[in-house]
N, C-alpha and C. Protein backbone atom coordinates (compact mmCIF):
# COMPACT_ATOMS: atom_id res chain seq x y z
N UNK A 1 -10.22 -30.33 36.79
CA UNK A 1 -10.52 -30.48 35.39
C UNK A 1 -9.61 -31.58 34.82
N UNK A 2 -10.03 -32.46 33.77
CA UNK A 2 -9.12 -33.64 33.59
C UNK A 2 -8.47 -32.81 32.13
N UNK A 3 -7.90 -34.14 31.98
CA UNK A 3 -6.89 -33.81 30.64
C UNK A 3 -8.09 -33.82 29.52
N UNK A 4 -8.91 -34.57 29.28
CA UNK A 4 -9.27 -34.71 28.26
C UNK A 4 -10.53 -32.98 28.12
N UNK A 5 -10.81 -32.77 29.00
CA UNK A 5 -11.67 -31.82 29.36
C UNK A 5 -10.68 -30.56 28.90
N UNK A 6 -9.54 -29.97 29.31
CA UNK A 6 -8.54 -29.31 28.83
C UNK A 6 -8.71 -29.28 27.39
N UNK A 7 -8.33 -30.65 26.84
CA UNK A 7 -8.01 -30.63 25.11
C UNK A 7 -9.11 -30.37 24.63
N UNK A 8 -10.05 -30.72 25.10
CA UNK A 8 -11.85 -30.32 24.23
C UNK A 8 -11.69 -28.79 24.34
N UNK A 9 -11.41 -28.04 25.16
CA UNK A 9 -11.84 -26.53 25.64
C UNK A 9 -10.75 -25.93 24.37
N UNK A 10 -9.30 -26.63 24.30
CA UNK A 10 -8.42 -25.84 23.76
C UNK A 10 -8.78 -26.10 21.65
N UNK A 11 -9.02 -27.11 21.72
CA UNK A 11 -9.73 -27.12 20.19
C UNK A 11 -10.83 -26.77 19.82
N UNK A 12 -11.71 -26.28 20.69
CA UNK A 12 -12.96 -25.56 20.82
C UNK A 12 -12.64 -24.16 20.29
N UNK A 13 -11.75 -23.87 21.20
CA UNK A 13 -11.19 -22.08 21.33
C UNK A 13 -10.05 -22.00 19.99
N UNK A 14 -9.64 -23.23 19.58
CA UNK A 14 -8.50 -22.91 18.20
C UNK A 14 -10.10 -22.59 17.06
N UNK A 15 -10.69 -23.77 17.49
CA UNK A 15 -11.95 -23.43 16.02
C UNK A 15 -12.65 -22.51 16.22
N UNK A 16 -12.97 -21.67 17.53
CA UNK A 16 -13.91 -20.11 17.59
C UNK A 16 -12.68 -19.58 16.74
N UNK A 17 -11.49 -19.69 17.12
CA UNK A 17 -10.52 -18.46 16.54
C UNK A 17 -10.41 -18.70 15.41
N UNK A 18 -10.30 -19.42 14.36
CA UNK A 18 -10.41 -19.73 13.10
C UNK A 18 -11.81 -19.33 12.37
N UNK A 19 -12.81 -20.02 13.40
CA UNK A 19 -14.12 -18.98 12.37
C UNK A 19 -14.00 -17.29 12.52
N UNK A 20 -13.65 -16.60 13.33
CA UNK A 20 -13.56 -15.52 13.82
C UNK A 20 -12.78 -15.03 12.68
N UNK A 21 -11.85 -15.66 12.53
CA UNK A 21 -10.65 -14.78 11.62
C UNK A 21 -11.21 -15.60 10.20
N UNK A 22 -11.79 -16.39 9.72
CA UNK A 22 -12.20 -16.62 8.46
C UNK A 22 -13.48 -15.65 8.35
N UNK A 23 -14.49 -15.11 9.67
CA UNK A 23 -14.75 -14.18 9.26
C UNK A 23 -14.86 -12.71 8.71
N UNK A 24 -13.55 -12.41 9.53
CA UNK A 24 -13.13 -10.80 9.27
C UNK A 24 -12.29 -11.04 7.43
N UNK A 25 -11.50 -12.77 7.06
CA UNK A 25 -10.90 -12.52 5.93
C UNK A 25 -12.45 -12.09 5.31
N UNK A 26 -13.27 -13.00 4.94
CA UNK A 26 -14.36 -12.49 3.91
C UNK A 26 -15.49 -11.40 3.96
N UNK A 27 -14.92 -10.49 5.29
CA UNK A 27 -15.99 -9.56 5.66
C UNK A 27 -15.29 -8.39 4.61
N UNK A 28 -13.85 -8.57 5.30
CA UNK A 28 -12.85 -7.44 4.27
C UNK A 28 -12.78 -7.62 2.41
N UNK A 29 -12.98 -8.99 2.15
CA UNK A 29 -12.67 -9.51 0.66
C UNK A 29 -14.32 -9.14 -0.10
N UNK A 30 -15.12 -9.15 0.76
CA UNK A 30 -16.49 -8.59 0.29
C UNK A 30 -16.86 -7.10 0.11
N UNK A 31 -16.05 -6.42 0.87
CA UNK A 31 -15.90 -4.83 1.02
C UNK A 31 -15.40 -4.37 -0.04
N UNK A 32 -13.77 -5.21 -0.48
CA UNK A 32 -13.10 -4.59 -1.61
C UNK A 32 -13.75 -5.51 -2.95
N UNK A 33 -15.10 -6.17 -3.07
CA UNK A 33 -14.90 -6.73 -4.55
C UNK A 33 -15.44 -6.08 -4.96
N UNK A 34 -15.43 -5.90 -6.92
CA UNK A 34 -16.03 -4.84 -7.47
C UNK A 34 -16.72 -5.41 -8.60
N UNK A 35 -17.74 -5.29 -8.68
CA UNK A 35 -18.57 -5.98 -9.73
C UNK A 35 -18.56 -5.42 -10.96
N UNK A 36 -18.60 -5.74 -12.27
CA UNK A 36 -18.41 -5.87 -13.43
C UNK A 36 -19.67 -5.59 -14.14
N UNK A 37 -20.11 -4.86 -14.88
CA UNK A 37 -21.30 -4.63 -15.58
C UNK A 37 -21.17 -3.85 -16.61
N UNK A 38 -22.01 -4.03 -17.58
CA UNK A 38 -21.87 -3.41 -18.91
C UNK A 38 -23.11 -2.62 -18.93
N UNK A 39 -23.18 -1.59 -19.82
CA UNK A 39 -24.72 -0.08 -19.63
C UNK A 39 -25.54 -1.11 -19.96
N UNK A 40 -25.86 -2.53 -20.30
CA UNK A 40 -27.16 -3.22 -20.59
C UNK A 40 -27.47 -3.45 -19.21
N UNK A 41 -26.65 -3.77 -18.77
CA UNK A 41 -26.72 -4.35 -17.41
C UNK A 41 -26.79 -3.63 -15.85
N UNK A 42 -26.35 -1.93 -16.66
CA UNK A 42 -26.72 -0.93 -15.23
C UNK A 42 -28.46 -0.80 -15.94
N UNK A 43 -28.87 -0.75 -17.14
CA UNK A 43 -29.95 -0.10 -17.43
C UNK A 43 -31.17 -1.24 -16.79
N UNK A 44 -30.66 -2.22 -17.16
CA UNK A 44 -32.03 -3.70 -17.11
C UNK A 44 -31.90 -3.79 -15.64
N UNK A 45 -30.44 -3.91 -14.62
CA UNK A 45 -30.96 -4.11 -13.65
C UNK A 45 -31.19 -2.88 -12.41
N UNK A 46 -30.97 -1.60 -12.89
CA UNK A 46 -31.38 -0.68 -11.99
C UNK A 46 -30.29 -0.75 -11.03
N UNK A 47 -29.37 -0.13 -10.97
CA UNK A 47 -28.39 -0.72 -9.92
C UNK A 47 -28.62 0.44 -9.09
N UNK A 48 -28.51 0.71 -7.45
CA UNK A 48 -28.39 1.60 -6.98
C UNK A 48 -26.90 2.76 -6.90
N UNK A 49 -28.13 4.38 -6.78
CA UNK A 49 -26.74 5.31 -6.64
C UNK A 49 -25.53 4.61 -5.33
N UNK A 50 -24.54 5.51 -5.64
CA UNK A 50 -23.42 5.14 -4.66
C UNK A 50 -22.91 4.23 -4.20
N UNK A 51 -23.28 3.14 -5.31
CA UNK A 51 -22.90 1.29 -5.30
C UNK A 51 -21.56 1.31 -5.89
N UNK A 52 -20.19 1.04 -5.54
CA UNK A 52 -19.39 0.77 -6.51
C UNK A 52 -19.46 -0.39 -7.39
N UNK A 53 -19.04 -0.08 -8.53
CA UNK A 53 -18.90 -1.13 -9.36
C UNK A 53 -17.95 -0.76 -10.81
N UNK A 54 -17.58 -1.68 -12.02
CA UNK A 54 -17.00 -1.48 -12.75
C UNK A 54 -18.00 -1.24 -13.95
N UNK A 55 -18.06 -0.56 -14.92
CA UNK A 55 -18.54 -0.26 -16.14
C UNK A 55 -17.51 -0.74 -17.42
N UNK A 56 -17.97 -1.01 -18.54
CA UNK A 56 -17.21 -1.22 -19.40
C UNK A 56 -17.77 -1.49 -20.54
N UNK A 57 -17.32 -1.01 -21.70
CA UNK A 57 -17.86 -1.08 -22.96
C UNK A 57 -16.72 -0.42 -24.45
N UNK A 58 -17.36 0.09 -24.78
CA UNK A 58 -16.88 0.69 -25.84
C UNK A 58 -17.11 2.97 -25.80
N UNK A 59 -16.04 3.43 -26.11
CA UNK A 59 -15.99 4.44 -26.03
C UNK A 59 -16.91 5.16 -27.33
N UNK A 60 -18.55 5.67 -26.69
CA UNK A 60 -18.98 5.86 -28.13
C UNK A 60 -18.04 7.09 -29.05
N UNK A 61 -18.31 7.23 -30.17
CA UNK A 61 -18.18 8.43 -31.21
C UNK A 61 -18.64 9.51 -30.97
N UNK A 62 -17.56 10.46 -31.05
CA UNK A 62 -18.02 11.77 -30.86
C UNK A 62 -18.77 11.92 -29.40
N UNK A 63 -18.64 11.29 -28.17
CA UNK A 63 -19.25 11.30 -26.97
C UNK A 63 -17.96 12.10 -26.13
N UNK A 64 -17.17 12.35 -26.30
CA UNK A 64 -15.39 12.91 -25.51
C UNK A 64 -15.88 14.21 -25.41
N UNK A 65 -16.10 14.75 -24.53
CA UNK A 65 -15.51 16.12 -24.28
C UNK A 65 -14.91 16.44 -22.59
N UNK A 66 -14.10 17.26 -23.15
CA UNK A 66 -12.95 17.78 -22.46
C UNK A 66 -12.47 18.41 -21.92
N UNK A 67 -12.31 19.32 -20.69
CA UNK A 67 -12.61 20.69 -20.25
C UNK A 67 -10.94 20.60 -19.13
N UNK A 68 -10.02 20.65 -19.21
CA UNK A 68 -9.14 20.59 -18.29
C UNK A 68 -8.99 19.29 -18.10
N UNK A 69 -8.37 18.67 -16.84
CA UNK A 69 -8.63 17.50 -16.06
C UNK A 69 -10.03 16.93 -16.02
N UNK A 70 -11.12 17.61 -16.06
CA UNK A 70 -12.51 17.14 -16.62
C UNK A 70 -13.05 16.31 -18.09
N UNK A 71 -13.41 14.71 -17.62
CA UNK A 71 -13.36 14.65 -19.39
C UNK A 71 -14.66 13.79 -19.00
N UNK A 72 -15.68 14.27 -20.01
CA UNK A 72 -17.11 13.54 -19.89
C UNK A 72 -17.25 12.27 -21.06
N UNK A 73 -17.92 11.59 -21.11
CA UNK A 73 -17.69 10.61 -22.05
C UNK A 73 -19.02 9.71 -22.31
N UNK A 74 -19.09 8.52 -23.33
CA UNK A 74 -20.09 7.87 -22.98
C UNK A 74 -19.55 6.36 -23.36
N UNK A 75 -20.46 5.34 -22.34
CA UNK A 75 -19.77 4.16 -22.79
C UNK A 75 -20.84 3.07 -23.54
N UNK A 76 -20.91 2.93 -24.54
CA UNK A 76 -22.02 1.78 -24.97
C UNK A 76 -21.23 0.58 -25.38
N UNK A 77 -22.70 -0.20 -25.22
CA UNK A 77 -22.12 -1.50 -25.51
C UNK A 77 -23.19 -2.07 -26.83
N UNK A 78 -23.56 -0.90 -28.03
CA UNK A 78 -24.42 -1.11 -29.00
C UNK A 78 -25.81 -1.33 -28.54
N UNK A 79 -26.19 -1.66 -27.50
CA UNK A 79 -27.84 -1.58 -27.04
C UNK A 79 -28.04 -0.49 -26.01
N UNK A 80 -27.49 0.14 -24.84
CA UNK A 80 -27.78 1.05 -23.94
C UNK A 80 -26.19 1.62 -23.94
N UNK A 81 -26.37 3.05 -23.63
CA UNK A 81 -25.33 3.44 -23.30
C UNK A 81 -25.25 4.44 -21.90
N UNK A 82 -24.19 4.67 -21.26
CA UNK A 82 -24.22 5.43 -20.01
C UNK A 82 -23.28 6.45 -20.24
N UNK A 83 -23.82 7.75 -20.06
CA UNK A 83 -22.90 9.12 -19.44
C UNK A 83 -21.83 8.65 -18.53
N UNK A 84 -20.47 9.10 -18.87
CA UNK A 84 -19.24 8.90 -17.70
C UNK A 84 -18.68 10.57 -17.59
N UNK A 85 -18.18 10.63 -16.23
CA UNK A 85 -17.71 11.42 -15.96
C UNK A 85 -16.52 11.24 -15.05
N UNK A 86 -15.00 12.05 -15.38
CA UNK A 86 -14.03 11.32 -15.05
C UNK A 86 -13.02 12.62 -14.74
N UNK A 87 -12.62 13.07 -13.36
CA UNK A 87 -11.75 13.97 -13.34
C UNK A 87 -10.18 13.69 -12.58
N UNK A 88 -9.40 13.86 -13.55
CA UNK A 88 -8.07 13.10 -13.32
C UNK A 88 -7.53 13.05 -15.17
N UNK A 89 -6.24 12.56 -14.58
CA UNK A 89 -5.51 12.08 -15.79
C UNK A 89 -6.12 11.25 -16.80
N UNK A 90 -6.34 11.23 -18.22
CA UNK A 90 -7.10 10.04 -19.07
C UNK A 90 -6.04 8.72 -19.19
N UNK A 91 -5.98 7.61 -19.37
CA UNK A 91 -4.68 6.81 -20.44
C UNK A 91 -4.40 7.46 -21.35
N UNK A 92 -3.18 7.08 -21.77
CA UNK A 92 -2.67 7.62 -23.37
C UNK A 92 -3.49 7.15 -24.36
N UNK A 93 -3.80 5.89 -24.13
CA UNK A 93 -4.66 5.59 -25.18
C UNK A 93 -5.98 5.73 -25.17
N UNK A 94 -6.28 6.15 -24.43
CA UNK A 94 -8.08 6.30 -24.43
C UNK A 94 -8.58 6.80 -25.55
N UNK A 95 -9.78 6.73 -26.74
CA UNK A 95 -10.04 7.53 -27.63
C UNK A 95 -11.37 6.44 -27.55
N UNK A 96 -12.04 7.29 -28.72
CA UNK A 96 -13.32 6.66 -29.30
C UNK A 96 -13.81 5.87 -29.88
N UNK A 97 -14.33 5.18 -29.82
CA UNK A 97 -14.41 3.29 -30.62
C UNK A 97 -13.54 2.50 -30.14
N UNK A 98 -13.12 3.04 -28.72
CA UNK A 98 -12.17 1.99 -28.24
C UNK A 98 -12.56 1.41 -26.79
N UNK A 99 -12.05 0.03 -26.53
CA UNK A 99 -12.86 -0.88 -25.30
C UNK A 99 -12.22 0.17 -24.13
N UNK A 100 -13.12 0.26 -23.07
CA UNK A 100 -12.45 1.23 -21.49
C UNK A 100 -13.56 0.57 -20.32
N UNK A 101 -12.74 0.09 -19.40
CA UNK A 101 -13.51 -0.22 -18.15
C UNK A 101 -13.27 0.89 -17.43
N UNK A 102 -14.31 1.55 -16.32
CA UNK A 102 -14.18 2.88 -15.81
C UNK A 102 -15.02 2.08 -13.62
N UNK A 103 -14.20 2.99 -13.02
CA UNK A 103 -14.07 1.93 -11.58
C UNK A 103 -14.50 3.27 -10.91
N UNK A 104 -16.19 3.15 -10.51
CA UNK A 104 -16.94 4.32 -9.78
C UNK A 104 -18.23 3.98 -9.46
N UNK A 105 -19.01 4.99 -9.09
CA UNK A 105 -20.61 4.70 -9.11
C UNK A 105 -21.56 6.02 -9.96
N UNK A 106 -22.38 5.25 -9.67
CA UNK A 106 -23.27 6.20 -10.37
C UNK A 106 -24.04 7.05 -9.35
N UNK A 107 -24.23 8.29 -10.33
CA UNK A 107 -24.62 9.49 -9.40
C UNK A 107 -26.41 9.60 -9.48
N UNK A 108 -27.20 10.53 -9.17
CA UNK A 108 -28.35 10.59 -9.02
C UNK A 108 -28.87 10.76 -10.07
N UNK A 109 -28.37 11.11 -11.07
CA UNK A 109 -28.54 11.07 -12.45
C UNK A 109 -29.16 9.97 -13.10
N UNK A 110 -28.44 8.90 -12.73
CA UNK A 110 -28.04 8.15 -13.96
C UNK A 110 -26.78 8.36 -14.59
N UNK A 111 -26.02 9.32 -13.84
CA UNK A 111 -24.65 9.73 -15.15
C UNK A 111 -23.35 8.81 -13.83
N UNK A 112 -22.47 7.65 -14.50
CA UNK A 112 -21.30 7.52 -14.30
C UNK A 112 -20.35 8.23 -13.63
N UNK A 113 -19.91 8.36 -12.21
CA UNK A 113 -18.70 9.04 -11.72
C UNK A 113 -17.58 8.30 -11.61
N UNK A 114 -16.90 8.12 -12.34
CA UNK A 114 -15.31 7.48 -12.50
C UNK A 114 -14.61 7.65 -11.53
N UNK A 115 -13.85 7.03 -10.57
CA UNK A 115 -12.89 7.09 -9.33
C UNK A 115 -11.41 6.85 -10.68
N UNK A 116 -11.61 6.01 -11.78
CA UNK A 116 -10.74 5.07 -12.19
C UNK A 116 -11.02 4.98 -13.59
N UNK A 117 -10.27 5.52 -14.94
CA UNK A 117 -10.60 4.48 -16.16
C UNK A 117 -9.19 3.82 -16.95
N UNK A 118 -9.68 2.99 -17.54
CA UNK A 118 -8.66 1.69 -17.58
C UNK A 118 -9.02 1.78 -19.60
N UNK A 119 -7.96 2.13 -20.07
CA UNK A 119 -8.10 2.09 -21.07
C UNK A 119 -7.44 0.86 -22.20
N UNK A 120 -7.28 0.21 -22.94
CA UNK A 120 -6.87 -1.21 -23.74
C UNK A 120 -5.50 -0.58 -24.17
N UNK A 121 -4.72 -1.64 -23.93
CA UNK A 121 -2.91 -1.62 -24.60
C UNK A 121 -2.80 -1.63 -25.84
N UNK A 122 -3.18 -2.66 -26.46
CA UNK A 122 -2.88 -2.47 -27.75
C UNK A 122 -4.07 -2.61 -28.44
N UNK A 123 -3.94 -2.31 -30.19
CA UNK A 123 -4.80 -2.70 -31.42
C UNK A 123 -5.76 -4.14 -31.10
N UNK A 124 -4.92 -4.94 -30.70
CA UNK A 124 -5.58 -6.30 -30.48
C UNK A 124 -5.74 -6.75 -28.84
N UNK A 125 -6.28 -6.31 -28.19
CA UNK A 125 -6.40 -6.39 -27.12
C UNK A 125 -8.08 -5.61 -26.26
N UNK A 126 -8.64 -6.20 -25.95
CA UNK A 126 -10.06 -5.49 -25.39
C UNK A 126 -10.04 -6.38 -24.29
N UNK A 127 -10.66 -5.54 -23.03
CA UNK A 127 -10.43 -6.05 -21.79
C UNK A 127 -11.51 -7.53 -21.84
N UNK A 128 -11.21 -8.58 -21.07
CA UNK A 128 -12.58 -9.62 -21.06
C UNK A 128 -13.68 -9.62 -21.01
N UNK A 129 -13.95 -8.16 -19.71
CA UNK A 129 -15.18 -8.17 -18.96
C UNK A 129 -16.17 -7.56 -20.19
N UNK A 130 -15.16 -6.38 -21.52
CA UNK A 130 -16.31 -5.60 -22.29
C UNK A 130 -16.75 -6.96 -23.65
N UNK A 131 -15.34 -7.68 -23.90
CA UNK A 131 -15.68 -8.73 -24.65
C UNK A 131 -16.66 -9.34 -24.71
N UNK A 132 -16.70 -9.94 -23.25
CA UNK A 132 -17.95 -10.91 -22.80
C UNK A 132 -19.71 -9.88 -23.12
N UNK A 133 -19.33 -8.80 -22.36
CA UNK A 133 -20.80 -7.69 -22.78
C UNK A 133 -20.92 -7.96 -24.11
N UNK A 134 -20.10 -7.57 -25.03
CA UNK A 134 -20.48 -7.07 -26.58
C UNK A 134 -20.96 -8.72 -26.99
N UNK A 135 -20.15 -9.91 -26.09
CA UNK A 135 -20.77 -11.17 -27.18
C UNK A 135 -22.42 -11.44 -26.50
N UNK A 136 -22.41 -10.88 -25.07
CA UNK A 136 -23.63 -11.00 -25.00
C UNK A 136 -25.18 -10.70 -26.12
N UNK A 137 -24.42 -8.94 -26.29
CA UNK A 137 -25.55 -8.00 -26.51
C UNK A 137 -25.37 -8.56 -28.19
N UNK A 138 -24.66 -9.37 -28.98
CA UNK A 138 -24.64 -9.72 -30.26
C UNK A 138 -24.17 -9.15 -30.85
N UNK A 139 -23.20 -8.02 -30.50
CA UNK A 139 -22.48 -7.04 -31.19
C UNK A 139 -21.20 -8.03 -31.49
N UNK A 140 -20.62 -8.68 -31.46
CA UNK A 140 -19.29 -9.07 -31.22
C UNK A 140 -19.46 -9.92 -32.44
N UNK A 141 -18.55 -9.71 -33.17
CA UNK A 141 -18.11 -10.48 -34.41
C UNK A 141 -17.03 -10.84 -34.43
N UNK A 142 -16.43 -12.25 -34.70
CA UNK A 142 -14.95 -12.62 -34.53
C UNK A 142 -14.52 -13.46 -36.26
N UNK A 143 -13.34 -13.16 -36.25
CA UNK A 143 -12.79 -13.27 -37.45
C UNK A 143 -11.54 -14.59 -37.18
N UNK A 144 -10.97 -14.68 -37.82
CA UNK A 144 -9.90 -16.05 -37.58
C UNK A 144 -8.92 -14.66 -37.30
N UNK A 145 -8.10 -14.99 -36.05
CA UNK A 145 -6.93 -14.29 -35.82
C UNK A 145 -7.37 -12.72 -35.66
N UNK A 146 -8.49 -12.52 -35.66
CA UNK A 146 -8.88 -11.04 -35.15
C UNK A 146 -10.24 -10.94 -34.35
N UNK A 147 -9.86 -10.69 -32.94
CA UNK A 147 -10.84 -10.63 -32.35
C UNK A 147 -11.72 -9.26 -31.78
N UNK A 148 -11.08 -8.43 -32.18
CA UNK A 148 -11.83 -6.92 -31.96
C UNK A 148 -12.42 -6.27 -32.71
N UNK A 149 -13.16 -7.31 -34.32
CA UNK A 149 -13.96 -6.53 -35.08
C UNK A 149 -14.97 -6.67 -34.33
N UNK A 150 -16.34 -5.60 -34.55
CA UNK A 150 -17.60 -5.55 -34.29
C UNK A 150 -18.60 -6.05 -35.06
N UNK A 151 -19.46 -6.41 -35.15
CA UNK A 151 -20.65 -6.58 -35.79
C UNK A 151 -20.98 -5.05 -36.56
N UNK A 152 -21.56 -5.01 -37.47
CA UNK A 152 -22.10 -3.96 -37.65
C UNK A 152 -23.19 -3.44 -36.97
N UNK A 153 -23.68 -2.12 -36.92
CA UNK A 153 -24.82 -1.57 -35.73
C UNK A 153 -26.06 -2.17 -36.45
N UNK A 154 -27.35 -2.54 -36.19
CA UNK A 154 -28.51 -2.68 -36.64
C UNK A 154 -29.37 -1.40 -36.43
């Protein structure tokens, strides 16, 4: 076998091993990503049961109830809203009329099973992903220096 025959075989076998391992990085980075959707967007596109993904919206009114570590909920985003269901610790701040991304799938229902909910830090603060929903769905009204008023409901 000559030299040059050697170096072809050995940069051959460096680039199988490089696609090989660029495939297992994005086989694994595709496994853990989690997609982002707002209840317009589980309702319009039908998403399948036992899909993970993220939900996020606004915590409707009067939708909280509470039973132990059991807390049922609902999340709208002013046009569709989705049943959540969430057993575990809540945030401190979690309450009603307030932005919450929730990290689960949906059950055979149609009703939300929460692995995860992620509730907003402060007064002025709403996560991006529900921002972006509410400016979709036309709910989102912005003010100079205040960005978490709403539109009023129609």
């Amino acid at each position: 076998m000559t030299r040059k025959r050697k170096r072809l075989y050995a940069v051959l076998a460096l680039v199988a091993g490089l696609g090989v391992a660029t495939a297992l990085v994005l086989s694994a980075f595709s496994d853990n990503l989690v997609f982002f959707h707002s209840p317009s967007d589980v309702v319009e596109k039908h998403l399948p049961a036992d899909k993970r993904f993220r939900i996020g919206g606004l915590v409707q009114e009067g939708s909280v109830k509470r039973d132990g570590l059991l807390t049922e909920f609902a999340v709208t985003d002013m046009r569709h809203t989705i049943a959540v269901r969430y057993t575990g610790l809540m945030p401190d701040l979690f309450r009603e009329g307030q932005g919450v991304v929730a990290d689960g799938r949906l059950d055979g229902q149609g009703r939300f099973i929460a692995s995860e909910v992620l509730a907003k830090h402060d007064e002025n603060y709403m996560p991006p992903e529900v921002a972006e929903a509410l400016k979709k769905s036309g709910q989102w009204h912005e003010k100079q220096g205040d960005h978490t008023k709403l539109a009023a409901p129609k």
